[in-house]
C-alpha atoms as a PDB file:
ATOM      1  CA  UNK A   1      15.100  60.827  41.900  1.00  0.00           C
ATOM      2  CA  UNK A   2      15.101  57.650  43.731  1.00  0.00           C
ATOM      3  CA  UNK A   3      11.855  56.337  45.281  1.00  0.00           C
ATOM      4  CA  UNK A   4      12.001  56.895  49.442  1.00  0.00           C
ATOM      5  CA  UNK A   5       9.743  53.676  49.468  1.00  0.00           C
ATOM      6  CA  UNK A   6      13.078  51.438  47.832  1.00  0.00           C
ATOM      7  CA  UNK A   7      15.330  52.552  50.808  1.00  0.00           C
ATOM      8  CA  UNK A   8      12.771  51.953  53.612  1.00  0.00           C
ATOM      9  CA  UNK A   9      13.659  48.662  54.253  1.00  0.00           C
ATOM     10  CA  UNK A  10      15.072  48.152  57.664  1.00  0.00           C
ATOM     11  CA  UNK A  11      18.525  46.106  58.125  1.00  0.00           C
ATOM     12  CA  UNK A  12      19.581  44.399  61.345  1.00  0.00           C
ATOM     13  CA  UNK A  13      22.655  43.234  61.771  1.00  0.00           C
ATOM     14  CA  UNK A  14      23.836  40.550  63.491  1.00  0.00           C
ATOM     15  CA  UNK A  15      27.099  39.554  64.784  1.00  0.00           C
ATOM     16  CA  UNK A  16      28.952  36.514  63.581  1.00  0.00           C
ATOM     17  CA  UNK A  17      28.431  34.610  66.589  1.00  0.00           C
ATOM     18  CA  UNK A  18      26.869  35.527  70.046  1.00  0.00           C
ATOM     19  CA  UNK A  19      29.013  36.710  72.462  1.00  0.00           C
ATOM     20  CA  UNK A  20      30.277  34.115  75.354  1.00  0.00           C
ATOM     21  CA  UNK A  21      28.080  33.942  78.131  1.00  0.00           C
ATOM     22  CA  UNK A  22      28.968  32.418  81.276  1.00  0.00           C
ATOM     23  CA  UNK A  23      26.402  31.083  83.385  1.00  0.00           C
ATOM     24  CA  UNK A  24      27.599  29.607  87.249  1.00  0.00           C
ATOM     25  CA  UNK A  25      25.480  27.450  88.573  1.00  0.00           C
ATOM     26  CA  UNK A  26      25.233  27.451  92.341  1.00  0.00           C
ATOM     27  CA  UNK A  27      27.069  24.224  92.995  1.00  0.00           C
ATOM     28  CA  UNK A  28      29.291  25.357  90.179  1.00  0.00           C
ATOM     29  CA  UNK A  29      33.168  27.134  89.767  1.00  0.00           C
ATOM     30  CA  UNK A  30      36.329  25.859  91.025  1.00  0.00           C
ATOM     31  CA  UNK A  31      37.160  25.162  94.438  1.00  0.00           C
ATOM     32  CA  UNK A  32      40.315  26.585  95.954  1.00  0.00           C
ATOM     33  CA  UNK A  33      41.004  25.650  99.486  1.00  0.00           C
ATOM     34  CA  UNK A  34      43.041  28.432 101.435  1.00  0.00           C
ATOM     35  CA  UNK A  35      43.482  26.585 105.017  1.00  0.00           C
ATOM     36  CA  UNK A  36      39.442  27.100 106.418  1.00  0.00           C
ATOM     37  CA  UNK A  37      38.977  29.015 103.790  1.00  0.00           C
ATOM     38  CA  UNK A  38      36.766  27.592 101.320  1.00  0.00           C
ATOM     39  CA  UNK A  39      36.566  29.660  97.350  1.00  0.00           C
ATOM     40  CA  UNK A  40      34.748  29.436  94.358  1.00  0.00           C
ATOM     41  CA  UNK A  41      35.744  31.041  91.378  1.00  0.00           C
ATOM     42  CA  UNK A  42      32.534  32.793  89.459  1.00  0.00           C
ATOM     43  CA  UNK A  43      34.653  34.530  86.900  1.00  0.00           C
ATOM     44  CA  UNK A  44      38.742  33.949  86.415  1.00  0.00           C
ATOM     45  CA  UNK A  45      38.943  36.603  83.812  1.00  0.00           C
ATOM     46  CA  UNK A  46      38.316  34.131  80.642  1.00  0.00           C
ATOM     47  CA  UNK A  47      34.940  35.198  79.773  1.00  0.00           C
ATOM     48  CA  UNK A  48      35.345  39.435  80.619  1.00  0.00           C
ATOM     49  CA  UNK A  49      38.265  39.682  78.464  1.00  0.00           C
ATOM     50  CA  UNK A  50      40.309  39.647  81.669  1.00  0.00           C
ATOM     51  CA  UNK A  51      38.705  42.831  83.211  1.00  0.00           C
ATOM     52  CA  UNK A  52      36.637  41.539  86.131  1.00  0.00           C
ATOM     53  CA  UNK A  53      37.596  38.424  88.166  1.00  0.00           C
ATOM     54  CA  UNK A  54      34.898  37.035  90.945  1.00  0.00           C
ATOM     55  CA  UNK A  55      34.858  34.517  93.848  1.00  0.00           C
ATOM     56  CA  UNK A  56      32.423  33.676  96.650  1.00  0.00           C
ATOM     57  CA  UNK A  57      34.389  32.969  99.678  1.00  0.00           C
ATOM     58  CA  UNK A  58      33.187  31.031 103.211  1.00  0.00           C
ATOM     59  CA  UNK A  59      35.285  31.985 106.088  1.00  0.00           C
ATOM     60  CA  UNK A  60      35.058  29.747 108.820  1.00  0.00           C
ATOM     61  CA  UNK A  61      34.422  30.795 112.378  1.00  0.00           C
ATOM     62  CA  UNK A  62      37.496  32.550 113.483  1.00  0.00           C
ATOM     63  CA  UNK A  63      39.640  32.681 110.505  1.00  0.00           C
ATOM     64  CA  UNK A  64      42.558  35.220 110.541  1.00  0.00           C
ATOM     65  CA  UNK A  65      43.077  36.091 107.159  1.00  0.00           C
ATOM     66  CA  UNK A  66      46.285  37.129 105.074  1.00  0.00           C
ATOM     67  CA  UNK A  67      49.031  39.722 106.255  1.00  0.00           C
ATOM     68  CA  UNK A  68      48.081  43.148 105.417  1.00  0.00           C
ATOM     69  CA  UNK A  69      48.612  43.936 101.932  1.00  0.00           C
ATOM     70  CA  UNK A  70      48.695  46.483  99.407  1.00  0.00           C
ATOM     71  CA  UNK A  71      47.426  45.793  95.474  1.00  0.00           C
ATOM     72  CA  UNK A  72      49.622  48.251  93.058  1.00  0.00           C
ATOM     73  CA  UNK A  73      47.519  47.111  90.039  1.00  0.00           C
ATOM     74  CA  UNK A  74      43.774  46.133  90.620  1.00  0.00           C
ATOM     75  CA  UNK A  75      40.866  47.119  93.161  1.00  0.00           C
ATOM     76  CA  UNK A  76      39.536  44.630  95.076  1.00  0.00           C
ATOM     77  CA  UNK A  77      35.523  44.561  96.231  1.00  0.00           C
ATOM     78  CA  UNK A  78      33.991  42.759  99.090  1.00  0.00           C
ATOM     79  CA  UNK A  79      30.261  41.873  99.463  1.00  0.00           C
ATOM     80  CA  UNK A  80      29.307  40.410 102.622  1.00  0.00           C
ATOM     81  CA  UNK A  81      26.550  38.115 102.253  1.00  0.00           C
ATOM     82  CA  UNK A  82      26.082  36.766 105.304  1.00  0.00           C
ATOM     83  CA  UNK A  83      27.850  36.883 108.550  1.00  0.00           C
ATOM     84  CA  UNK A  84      29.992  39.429 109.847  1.00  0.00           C
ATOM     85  CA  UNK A  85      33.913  39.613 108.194  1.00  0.00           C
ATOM     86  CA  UNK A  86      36.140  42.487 109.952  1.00  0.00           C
ATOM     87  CA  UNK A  87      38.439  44.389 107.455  1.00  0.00           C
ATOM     88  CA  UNK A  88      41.652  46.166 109.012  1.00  0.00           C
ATOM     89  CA  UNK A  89      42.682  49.250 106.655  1.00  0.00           C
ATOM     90  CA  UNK A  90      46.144  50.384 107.960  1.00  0.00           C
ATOM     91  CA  UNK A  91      45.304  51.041 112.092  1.00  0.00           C
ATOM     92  CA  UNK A  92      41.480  50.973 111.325  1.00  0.00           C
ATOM     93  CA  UNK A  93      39.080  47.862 111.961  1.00  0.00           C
ATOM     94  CA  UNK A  94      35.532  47.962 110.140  1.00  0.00           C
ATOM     95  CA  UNK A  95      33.344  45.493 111.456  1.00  0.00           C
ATOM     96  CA  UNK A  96      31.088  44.626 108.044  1.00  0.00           C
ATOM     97  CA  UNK A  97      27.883  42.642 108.288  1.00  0.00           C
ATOM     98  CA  UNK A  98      25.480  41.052 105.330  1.00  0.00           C
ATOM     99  CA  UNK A  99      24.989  43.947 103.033  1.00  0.00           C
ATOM    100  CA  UNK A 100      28.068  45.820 103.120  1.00  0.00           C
ATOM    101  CA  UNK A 101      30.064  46.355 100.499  1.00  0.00           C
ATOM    102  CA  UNK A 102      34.224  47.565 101.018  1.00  0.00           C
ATOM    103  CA  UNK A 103      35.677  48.938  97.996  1.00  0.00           C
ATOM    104  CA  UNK A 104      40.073  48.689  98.033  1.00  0.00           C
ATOM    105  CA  UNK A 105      41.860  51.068  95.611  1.00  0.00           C
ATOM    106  CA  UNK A 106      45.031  50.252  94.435  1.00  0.00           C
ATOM    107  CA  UNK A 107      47.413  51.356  97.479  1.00  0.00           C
ATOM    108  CA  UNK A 108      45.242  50.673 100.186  1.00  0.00           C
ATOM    109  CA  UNK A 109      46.654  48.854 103.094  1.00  0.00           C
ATOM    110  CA  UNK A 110      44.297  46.196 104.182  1.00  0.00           C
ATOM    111  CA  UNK A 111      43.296  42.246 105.530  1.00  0.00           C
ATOM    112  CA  UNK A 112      39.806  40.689 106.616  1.00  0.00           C
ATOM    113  CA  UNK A 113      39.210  38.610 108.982  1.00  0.00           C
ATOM    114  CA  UNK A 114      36.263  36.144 110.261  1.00  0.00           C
ATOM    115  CA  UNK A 115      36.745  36.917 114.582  1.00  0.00           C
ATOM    116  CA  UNK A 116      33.185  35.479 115.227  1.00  0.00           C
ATOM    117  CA  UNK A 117      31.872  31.875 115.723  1.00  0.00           C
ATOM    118  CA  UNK A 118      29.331  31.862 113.078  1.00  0.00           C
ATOM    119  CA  UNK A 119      30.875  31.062 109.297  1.00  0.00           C
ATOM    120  CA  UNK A 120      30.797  34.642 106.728  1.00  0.00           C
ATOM    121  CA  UNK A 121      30.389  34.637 102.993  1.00  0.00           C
ATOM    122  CA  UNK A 122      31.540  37.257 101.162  1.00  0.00           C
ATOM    123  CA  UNK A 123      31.952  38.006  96.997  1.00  0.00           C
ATOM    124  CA  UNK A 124      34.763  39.459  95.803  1.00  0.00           C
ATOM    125  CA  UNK A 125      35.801  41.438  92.661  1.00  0.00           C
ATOM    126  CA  UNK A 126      39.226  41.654  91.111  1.00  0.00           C
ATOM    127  CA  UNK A 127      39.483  44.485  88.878  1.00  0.00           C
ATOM    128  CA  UNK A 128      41.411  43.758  86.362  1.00  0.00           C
ATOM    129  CA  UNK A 129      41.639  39.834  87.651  1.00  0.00           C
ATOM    130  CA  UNK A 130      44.932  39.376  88.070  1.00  0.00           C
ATOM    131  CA  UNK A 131      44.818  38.154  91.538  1.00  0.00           C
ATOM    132  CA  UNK A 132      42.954  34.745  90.986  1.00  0.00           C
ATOM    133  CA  UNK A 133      45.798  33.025  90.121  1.00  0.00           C
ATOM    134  CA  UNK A 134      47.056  34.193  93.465  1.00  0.00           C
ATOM    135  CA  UNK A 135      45.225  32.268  94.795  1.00  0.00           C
ATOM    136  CA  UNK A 136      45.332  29.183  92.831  1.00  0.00           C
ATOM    137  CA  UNK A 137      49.492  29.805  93.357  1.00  0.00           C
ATOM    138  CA  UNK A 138      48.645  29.841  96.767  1.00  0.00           C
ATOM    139  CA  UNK A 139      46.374  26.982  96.905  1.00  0.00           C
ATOM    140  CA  UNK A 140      49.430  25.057  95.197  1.00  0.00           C
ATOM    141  CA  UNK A 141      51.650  26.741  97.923  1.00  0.00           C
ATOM    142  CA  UNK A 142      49.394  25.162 100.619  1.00  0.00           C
ATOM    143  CA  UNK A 143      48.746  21.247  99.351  1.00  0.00           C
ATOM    144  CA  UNK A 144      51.138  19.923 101.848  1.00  0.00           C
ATOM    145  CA  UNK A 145      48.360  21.664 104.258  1.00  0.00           C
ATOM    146  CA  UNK A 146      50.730  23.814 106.278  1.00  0.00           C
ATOM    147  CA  UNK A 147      50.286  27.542 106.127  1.00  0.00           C
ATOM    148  CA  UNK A 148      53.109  29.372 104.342  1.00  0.00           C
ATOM    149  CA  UNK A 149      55.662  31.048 105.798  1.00  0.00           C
ATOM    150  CA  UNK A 150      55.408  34.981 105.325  1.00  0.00           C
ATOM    151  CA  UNK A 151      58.533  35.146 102.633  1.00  0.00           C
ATOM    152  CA  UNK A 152      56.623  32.210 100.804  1.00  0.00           C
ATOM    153  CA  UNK A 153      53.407  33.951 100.619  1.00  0.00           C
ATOM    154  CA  UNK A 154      55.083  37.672  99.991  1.00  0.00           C
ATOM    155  CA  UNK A 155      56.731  36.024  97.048  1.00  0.00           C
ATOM    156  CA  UNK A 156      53.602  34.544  95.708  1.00  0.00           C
ATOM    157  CA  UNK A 157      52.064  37.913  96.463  1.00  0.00           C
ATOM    158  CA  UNK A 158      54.798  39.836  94.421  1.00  0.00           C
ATOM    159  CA  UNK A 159      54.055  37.691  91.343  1.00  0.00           C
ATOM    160  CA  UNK A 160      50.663  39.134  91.405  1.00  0.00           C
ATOM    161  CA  UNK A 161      51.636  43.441  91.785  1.00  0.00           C
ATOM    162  CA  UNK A 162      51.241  42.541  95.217  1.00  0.00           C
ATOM    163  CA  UNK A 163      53.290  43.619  98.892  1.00  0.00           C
ATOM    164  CA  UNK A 164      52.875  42.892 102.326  1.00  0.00           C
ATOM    165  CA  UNK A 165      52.390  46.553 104.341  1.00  0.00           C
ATOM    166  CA  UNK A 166      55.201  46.216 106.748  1.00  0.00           C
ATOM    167  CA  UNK A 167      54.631  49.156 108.206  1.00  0.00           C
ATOM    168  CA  UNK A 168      50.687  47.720 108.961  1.00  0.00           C
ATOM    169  CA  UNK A 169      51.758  44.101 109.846  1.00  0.00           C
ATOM    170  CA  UNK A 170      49.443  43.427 112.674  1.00  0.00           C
ATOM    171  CA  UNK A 171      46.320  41.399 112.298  1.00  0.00           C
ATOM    172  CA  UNK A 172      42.263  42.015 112.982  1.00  0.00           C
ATOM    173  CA  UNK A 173      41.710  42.488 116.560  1.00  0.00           C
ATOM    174  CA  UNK A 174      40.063  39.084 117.341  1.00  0.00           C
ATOM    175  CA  UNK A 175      41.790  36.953 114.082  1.00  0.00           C
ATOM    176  CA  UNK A 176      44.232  34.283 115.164  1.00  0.00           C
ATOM    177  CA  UNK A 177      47.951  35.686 114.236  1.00  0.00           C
END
């Protein structure tokens, strides 16, 4: 019989190499300028296997927002961190101040909006994140600094499993059109 005491011996193993981690520093991430819309990417999908993507957004004062909009592939999270952004879900507005979090399945009609005079931050999650080359498509869509027209942006939009909600086209009570 083999001695117990021979076994005993505790292994630990260690993977080959430590995992990736990504550290953003605050006055790190790439800038994307949407109009007044200033974003910082935290996480484009490169470091979470492409399963969570991440900005930190600063609407200015009265910023309208996109068209209405429905994801067919990812769910989209909002945390407001400061200010107050106003989400329109179909015929619904939510007014959502610092603290609030708004949670968009896949489906969901829906826009935001910044209707006061004081600048809003929000995060957002993109789950998986697909849509944060939307963005830098739209960025790119935007350098001659004109908006784009809605068929430019709903094409953009459709690259990304992506639609405008025609049948909710109108904008935040209080956003510009």
């Amino acid at each position: 019989m083999e001695d117990d005491e021979t076994n005993s011996e505790q292994t630990t193993s260690r993977p080959a190499a430590d995992p990736a981690v990504s550290v953003v520093g605050p006055d790190d991430g790439e800038v994307i300028m949407l109009g007044t819309t200033r974003m910082r990417v935290l996480e484009d999908g490169s470091t979470t296997g492409h399963r969570l993507g991440l900005t930190e957004s600063v609407l200015a004062p009265h910023t309208p927002g996109p068209p209405q909009h429905r994801h067919a592939r990812h769910d989209e999270g909002f945390y407001i961190v400061s200010g107050t952004v106003r989400f329109t879900v179909g015929e619904r507005d939510y007014d959502a101040a610092a603290g609030t979090l708004v949670m968009v399945p896949p489906g969901a009609p829906h826009t935001f909006a910044n209707p006061t005079d004081r600048p809003a931050v929000m995060v957002s999650t993109f789950t998986p994140d697909l849509y944060v080359r939307y963005f830098r498509d739209l960025a790119e869509l935007m350098a001659d600094g004109r908006p784009p027209t809605p068929d430019a942006q709903a094409r953009v939009m459709r690259r990304y499993a992506t639609e405008p909600a025609a049948d909710f086209a109108r904008q935040p009570k209080g956003g510009q059109p």
